[in-house]
C-alpha atoms as a PDB file:
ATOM      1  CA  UNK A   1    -199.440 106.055  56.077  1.00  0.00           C
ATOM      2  CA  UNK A   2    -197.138 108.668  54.731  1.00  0.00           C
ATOM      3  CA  UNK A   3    -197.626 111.971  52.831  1.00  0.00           C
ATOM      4  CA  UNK A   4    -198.622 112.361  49.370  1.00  0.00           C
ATOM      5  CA  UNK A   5    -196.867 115.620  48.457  1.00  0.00           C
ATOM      6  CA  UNK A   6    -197.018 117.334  44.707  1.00  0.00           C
ATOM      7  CA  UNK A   7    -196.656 120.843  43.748  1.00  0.00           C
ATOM      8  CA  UNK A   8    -199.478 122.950  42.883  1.00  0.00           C
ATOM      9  CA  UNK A   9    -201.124 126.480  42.289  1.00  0.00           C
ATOM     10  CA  UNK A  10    -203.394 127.817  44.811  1.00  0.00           C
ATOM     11  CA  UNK A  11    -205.830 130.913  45.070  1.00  0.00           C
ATOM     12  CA  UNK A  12    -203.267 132.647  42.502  1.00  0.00           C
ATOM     13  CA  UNK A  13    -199.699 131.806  44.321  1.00  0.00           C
ATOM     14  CA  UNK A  14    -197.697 130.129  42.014  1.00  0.00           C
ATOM     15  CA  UNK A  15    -195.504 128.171  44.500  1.00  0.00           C
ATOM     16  CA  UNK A  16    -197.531 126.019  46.736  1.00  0.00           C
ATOM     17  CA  UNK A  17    -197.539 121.943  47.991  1.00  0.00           C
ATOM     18  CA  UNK A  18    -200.889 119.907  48.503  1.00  0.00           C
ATOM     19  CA  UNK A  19    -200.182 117.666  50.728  1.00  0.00           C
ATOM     20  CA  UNK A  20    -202.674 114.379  51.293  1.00  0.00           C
ATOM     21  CA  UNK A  21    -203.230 112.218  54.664  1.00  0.00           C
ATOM     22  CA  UNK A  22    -205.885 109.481  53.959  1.00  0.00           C
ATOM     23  CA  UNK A  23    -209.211 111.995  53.867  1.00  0.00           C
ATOM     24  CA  UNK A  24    -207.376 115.315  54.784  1.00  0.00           C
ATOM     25  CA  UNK A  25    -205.344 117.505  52.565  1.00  0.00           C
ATOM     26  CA  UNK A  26    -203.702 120.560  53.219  1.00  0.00           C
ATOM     27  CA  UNK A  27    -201.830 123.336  51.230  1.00  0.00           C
ATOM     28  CA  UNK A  28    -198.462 125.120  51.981  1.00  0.00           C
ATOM     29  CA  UNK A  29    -197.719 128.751  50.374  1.00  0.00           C
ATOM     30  CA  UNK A  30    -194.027 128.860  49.583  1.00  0.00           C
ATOM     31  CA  UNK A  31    -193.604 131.883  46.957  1.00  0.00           C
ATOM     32  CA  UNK A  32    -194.408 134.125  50.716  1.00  0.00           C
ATOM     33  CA  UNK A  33    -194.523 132.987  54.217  1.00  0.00           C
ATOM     34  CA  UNK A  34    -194.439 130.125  54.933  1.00  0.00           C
ATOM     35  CA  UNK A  35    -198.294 129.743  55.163  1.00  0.00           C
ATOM     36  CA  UNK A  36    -200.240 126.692  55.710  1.00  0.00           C
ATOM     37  CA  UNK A  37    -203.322 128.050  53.534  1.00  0.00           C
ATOM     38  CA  UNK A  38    -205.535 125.197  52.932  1.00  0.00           C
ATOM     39  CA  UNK A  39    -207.262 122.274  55.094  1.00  0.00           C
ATOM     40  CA  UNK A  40    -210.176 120.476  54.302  1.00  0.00           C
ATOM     41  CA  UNK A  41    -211.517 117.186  55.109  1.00  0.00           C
ATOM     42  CA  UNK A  42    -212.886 114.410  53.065  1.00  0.00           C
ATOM     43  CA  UNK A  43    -213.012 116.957  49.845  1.00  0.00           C
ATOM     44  CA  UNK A  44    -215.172 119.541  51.791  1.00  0.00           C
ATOM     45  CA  UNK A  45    -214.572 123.427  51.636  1.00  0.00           C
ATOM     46  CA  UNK A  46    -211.438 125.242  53.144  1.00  0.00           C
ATOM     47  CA  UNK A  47    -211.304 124.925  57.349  1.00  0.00           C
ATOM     48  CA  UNK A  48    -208.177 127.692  57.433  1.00  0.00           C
ATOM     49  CA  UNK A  49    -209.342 131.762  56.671  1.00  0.00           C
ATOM     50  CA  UNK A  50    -207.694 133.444  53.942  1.00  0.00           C
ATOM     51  CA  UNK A  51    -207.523 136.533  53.364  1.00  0.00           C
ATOM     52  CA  UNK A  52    -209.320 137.744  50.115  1.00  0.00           C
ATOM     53  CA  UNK A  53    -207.507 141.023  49.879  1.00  0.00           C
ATOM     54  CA  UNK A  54    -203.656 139.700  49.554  1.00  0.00           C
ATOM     55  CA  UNK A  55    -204.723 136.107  48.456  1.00  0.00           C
ATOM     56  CA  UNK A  56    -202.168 135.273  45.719  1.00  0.00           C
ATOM     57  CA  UNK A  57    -200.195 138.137  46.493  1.00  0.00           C
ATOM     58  CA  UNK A  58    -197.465 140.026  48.422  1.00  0.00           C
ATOM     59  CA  UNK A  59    -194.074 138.793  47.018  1.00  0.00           C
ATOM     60  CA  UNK A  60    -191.651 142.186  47.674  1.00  0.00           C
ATOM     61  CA  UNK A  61    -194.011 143.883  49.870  1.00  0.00           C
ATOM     62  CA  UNK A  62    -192.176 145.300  52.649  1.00  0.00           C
ATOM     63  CA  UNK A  63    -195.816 145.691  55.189  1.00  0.00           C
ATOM     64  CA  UNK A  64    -196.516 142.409  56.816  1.00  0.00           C
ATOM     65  CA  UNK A  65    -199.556 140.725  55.382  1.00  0.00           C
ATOM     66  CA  UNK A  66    -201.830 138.328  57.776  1.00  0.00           C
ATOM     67  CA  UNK A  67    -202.724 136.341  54.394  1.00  0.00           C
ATOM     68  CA  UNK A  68    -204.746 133.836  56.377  1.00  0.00           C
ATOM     69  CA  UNK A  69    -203.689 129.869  57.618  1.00  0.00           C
ATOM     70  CA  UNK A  70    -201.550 128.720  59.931  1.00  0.00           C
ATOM     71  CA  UNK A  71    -197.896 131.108  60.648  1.00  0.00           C
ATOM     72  CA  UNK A  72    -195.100 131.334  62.886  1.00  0.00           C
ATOM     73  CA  UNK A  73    -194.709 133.665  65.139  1.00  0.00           C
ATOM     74  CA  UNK A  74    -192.561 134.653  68.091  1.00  0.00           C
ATOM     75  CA  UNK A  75    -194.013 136.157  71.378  1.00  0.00           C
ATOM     76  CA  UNK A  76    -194.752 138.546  73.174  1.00  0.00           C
ATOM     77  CA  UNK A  77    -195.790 140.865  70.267  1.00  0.00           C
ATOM     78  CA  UNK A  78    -193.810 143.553  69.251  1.00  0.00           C
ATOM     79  CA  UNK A  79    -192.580 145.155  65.992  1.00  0.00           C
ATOM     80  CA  UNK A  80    -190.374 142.122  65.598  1.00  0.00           C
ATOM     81  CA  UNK A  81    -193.547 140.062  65.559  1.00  0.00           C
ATOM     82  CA  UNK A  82    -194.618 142.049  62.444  1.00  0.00           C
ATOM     83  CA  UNK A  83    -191.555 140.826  60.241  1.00  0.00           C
ATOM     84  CA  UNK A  84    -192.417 140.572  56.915  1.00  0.00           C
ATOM     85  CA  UNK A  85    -193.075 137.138  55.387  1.00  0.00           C
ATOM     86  CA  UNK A  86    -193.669 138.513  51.742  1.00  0.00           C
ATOM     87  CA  UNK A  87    -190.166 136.776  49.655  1.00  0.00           C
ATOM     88  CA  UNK A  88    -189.809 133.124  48.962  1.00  0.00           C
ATOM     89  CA  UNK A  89    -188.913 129.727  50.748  1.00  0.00           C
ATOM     90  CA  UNK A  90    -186.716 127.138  50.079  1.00  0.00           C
ATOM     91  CA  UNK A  91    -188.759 123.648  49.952  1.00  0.00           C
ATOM     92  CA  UNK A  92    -187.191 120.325  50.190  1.00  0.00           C
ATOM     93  CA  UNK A  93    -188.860 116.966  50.010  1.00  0.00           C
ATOM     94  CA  UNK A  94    -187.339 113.812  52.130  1.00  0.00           C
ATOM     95  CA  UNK A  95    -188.654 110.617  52.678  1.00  0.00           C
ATOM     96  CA  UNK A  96    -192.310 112.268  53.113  1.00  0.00           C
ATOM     97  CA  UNK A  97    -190.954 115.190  55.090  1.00  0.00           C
ATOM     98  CA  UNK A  98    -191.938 118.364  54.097  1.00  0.00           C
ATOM     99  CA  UNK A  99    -189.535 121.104  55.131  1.00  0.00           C
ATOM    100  CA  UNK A 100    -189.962 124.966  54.188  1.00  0.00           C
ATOM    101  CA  UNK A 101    -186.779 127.715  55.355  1.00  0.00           C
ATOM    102  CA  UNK A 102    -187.733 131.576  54.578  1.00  0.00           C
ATOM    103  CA  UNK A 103    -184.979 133.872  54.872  1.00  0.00           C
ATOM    104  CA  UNK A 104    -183.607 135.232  57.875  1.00  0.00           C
ATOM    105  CA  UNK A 105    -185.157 138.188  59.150  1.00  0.00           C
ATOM    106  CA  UNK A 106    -182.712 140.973  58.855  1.00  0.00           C
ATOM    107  CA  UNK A 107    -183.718 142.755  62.402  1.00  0.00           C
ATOM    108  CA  UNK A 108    -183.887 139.875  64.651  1.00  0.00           C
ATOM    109  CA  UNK A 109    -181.323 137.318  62.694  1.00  0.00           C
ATOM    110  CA  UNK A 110    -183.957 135.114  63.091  1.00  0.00           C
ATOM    111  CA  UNK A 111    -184.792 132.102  60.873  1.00  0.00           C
ATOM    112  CA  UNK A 112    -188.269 130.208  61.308  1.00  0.00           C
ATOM    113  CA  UNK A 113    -188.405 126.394  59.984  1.00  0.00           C
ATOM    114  CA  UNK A 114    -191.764 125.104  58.941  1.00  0.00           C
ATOM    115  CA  UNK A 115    -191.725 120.904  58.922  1.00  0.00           C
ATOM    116  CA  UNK A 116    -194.623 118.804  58.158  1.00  0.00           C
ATOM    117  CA  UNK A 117    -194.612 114.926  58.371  1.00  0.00           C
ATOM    118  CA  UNK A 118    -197.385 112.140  58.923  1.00  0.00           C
ATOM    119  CA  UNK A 119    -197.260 110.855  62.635  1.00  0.00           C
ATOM    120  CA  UNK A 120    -200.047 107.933  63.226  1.00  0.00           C
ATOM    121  CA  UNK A 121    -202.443 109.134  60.340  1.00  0.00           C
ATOM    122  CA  UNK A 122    -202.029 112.759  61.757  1.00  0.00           C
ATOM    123  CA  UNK A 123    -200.298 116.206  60.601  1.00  0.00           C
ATOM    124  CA  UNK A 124    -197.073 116.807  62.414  1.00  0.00           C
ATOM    125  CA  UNK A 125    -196.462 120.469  62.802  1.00  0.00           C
ATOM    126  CA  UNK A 126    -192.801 121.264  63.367  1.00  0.00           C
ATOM    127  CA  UNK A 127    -192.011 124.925  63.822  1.00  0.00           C
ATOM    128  CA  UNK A 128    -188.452 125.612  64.721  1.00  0.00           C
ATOM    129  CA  UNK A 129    -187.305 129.246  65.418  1.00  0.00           C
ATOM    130  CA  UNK A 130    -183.213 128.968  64.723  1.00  0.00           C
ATOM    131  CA  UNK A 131    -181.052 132.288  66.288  1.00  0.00           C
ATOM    132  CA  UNK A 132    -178.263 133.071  63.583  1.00  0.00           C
ATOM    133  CA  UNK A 133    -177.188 136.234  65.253  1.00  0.00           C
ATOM    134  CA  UNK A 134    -174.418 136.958  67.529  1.00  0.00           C
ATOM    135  CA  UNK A 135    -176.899 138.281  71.035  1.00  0.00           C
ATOM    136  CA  UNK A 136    -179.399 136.380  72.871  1.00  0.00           C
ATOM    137  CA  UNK A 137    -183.273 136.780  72.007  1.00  0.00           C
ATOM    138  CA  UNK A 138    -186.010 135.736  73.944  1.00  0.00           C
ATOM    139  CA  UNK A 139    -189.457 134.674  73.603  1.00  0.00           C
ATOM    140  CA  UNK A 140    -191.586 131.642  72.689  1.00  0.00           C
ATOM    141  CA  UNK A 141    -192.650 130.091  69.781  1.00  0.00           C
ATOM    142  CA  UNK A 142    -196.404 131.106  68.745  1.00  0.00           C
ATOM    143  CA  UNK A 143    -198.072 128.532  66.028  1.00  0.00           C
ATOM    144  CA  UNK A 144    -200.954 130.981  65.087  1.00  0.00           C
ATOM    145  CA  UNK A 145    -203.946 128.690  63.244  1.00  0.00           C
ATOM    146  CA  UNK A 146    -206.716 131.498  61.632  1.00  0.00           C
ATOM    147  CA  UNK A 147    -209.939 129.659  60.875  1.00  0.00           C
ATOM    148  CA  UNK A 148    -213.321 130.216  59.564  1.00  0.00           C
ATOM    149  CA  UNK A 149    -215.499 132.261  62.392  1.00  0.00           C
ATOM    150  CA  UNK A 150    -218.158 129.410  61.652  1.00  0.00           C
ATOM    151  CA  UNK A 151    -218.783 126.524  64.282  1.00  0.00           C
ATOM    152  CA  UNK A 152    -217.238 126.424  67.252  1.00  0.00           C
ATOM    153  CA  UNK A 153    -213.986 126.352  69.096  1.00  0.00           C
ATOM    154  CA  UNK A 154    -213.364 123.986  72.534  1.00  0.00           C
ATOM    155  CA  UNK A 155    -210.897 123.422  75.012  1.00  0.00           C
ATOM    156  CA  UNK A 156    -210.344 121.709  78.277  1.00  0.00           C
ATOM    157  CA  UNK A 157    -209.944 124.288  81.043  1.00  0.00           C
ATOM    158  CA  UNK A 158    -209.342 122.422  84.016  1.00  0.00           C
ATOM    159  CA  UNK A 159    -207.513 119.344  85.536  1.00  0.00           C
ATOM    160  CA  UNK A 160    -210.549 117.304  86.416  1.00  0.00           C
ATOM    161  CA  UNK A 161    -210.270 115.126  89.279  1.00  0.00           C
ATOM    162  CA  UNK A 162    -211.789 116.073  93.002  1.00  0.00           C
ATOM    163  CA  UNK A 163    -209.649 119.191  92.949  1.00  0.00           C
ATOM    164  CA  UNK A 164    -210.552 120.473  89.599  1.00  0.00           C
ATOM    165  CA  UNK A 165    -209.162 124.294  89.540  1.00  0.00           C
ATOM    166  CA  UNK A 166    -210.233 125.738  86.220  1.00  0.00           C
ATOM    167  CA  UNK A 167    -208.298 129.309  84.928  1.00  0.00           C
ATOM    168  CA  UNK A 168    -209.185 131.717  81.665  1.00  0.00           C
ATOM    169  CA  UNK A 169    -207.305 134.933  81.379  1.00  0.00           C
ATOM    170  CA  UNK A 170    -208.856 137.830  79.027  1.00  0.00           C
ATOM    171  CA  UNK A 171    -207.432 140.464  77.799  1.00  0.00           C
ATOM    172  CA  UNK A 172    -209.574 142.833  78.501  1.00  0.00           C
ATOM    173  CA  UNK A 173    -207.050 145.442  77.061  1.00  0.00           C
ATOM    174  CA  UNK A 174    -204.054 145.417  74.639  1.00  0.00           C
ATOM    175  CA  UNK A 175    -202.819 148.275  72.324  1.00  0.00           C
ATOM    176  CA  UNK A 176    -206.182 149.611  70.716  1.00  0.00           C
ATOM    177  CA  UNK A 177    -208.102 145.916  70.659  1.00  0.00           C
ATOM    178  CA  UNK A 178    -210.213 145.051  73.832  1.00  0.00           C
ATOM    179  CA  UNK A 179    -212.290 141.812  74.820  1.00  0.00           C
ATOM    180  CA  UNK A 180    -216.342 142.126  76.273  1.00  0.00           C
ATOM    181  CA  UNK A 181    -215.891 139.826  79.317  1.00  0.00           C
ATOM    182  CA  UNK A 182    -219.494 139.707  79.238  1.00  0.00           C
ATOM    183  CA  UNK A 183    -219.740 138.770  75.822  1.00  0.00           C
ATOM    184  CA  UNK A 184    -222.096 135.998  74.640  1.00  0.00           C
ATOM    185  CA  UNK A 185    -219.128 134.350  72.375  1.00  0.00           C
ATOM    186  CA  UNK A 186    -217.635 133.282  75.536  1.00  0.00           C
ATOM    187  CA  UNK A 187    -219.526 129.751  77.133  1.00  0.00           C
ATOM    188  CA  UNK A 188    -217.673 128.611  79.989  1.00  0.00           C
ATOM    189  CA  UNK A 189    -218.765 124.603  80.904  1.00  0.00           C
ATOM    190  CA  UNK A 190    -218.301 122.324  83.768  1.00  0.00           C
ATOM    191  CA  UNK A 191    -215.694 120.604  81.287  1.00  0.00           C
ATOM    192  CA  UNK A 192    -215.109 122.329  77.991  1.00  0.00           C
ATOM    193  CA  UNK A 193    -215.004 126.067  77.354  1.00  0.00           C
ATOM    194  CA  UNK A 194    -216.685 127.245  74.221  1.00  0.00           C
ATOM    195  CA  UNK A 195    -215.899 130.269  71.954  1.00  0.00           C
ATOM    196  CA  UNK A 196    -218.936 130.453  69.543  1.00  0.00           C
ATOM    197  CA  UNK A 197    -218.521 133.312  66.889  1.00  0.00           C
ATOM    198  CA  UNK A 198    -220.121 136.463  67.305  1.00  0.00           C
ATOM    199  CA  UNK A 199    -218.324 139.342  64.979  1.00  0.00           C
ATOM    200  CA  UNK A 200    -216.831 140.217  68.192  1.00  0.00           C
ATOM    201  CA  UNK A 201    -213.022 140.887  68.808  1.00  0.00           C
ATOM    202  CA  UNK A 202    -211.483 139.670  71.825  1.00  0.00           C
ATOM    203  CA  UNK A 203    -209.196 137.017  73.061  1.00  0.00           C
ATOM    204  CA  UNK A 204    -208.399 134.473  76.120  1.00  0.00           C
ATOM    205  CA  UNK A 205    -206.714 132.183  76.861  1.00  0.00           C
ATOM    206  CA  UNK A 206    -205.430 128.924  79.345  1.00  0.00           C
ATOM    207  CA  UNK A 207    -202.898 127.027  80.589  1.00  0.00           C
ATOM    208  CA  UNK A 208    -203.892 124.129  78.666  1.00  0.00           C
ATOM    209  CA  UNK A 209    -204.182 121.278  81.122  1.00  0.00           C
ATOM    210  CA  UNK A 210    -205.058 118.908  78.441  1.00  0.00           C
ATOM    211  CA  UNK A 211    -202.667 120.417  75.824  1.00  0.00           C
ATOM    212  CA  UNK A 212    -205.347 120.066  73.248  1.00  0.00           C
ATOM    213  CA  UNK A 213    -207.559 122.783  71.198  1.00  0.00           C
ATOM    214  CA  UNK A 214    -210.641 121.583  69.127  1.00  0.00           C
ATOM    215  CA  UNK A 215    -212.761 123.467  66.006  1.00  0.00           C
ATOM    216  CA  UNK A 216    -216.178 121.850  65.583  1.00  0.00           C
ATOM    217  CA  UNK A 217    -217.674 122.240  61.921  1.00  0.00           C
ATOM    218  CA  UNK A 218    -220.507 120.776  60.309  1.00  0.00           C
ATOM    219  CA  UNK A 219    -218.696 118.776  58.356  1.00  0.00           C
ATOM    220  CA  UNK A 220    -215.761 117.358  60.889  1.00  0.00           C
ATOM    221  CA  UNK A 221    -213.329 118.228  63.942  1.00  0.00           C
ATOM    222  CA  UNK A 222    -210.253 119.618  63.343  1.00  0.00           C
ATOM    223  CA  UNK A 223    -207.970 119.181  67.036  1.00  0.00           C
ATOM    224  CA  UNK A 224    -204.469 120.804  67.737  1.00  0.00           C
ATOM    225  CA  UNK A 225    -202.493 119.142  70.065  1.00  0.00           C
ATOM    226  CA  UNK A 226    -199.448 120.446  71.683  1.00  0.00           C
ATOM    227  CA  UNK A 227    -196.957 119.542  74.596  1.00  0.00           C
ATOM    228  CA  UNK A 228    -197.377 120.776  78.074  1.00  0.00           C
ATOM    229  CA  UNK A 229    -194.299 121.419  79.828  1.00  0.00           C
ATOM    230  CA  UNK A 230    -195.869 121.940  83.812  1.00  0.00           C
ATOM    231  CA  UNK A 231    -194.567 124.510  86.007  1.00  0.00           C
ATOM    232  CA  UNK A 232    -192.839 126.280  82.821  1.00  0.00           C
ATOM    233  CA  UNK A 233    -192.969 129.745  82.152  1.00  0.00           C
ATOM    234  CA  UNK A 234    -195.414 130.322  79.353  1.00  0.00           C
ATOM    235  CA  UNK A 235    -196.209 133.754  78.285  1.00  0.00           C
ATOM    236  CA  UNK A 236    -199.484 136.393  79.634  1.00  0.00           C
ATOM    237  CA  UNK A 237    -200.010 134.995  82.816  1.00  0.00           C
ATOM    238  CA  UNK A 238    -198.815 131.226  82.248  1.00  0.00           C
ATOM    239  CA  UNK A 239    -201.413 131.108  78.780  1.00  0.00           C
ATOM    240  CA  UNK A 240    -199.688 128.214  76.773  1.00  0.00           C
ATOM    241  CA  UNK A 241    -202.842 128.469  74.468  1.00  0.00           C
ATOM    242  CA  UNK A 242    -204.946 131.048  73.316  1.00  0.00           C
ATOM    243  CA  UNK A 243    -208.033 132.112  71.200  1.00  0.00           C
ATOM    244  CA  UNK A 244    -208.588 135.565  69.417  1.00  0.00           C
ATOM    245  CA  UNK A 245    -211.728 136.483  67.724  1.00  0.00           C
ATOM    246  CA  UNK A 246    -212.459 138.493  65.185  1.00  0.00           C
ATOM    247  CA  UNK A 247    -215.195 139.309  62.808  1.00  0.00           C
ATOM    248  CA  UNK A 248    -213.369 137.796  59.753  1.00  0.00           C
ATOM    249  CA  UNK A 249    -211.658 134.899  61.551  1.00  0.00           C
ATOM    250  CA  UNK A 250    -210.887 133.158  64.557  1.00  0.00           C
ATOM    251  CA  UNK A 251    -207.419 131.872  65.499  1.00  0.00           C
ATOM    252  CA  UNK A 252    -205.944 129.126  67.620  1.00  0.00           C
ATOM    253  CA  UNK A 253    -202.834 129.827  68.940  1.00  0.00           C
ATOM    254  CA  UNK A 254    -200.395 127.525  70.731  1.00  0.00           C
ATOM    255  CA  UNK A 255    -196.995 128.473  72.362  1.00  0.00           C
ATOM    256  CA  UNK A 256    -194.102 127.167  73.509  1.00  0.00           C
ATOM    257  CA  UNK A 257    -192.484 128.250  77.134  1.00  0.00           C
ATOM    258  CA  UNK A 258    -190.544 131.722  77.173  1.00  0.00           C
ATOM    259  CA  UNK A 259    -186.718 130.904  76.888  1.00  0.00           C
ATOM    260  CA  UNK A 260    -183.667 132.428  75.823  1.00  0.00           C
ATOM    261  CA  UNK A 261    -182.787 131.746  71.782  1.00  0.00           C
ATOM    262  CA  UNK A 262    -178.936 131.374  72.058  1.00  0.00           C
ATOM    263  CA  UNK A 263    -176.692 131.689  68.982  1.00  0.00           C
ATOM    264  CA  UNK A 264    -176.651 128.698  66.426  1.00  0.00           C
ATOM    265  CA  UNK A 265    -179.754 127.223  68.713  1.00  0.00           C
ATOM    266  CA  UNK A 266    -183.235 126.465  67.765  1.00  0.00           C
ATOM    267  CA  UNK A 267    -186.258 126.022  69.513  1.00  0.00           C
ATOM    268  CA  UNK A 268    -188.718 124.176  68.641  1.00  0.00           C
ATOM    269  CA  UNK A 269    -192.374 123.714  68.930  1.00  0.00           C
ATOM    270  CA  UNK A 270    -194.709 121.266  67.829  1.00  0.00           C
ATOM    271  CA  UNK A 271    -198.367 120.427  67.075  1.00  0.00           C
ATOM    272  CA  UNK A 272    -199.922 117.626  66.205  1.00  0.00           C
ATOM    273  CA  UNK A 273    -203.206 117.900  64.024  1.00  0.00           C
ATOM    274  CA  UNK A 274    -206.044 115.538  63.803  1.00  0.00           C
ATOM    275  CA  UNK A 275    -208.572 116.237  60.828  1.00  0.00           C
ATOM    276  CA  UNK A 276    -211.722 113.873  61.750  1.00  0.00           C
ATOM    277  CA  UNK A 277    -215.193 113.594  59.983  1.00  0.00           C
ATOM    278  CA  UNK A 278    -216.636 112.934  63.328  1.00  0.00           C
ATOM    279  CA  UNK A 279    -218.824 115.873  63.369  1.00  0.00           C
ATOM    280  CA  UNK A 280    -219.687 117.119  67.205  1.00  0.00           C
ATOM    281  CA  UNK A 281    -220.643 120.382  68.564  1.00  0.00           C
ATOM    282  CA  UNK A 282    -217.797 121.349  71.055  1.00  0.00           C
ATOM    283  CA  UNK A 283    -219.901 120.490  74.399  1.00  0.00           C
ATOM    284  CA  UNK A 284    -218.854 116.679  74.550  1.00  0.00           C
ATOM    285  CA  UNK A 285    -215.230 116.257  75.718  1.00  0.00           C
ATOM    286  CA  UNK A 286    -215.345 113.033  76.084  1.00  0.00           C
ATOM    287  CA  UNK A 287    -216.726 112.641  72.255  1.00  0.00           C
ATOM    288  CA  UNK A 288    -213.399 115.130  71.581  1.00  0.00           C
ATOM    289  CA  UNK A 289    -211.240 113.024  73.493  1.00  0.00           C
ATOM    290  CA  UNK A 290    -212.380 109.645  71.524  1.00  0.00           C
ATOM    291  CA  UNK A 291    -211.107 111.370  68.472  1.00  0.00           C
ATOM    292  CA  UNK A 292    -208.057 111.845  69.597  1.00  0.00           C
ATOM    293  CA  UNK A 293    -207.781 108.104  70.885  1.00  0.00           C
END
């Protein structure tokens, strides 16, 4: 099963893609960003946050804009991570692929690739971040998912086995933002650990044994999957996935391992997303795990 891909209007952009995968469908800003804006399953209401303020918006604005949906980013955060996404994409369409290119960013010389293709009835997330200057950079790719604070977001946090060691690093601190460690919105399990909406801020985050991330709605699951390269450096404290909270949204956050972005080199990172109507409520991982098959 391959993508069905048309252009469309959404939420007042102009420029945007709906693309279809048997009961999901998903929509792609191009006139800013790129911004994966829209997921739903089975015809049901938006999964992804956007943001109301700057929905339909932003072309020329030189102050980055967190519109909402899924972005590329490159870590750690800095100013560079602020680059402004605001001017428009080139789209092609191959063979079902799905490919978006935004300009190079004039600071870093950095161009980010969005590519989306089907991949056993699932979303394949391709984000590629390609150095066309002449110095190194370094970092790691950071596929930053903002959702709807409703439902519930779980995670493996441990190996399992007889010598199950299971880590979570909070930021208890960072710039003018701070996490509760005490806070009821975290719900650590003998398996899974929960992050049930509060309106609190904060953020932690894993090593990922399991590579996989889940959201539990009422109407479905919606998992991110990404590869797990062991004994690579990730970034904060070995965290190759994280969660941030917030009172308007939520996001899921994947990253690649910190490396050096040489010249004419990309690097890539990918995620693969399953959109399910299986509806569960985050405390099962073996339920989660059946989904993914």
């Amino acid at each position: 099963m391959g993508l069905d891909i048309e252009r469309t209007e959404y939420l007042g952009w102009r420029d945007a893609y709906r693309l279809r995968l048997g009961d999901a469908e998903m929509v792609v800003v191009t006139e800013v960003g790129p911004r994966i804006i829209g997921l739903s399953i089975a015809g049901g209401p938006n999964l992804l946050y956007v943001d109301q303020a700057t929905r339909g918006t932003g072309q020329g604005d030189p102050e980055w804009h967190i519109y909402g949906g899924h972005r590329i980013w490159v870590a750690p955060e800095t100013k560079d991570t602020y680059t402004p996404d605001n001017v428009p994409c080139e789209v092609s369409v191959d063979d079902g692929v799905f490919t978006v290119l935004p300009p190079v960013a004039e600071r870093t010389a950095l161009r980010k690739r969005l590519t989306i293709s089907a991949e056993n009835g699932r979303f394949a997330i391709e984000m590629g971040v390609l150095n066309l200057g002449d110095t190194l950079y370094a970092g790691a790719v950071w596929g930053i998912t903002c959702v709807v604070p409703t439902g519930v977001i779980a995670f493996p946090w441990g190996r399992g086995g007889i010598w199950d060691v299971k880590k979570i690093v909070y930021w208890n601190r960072w710039m003018d933002h701070s996490s509760d460690v005490r806070s009821a919105q975290y719900q650590p399990g003998p398996d899974l650990f929960r992050v049930v909406p509060t309106g609190e801020e904060g953020k932690v985050g894993t090593g990922a044994p399991e590579g996989w991330v889940a959201y539990c709605r009422e109407m479905g699951t919606f998992i991110k999957q990404h590869q797990i390269i062991q004994n690579a450096p990730y970034p904060d404290d070995g965290c190759s996935q994280q969660i941030y909270t917030h009172p308007d949204f939520m996001e899921m956050e994947t990253l690649s391992p910190l490396t050096t972005f040489y010249p004419e080199e990309e690097v890539v990172h990918r995620e693969t997303w399953t959109v399910s109507t299986t509806v569960t409520d985050g405390t099962d991982g073996e339920a989660l795990r059946q989904i993914l098959g």
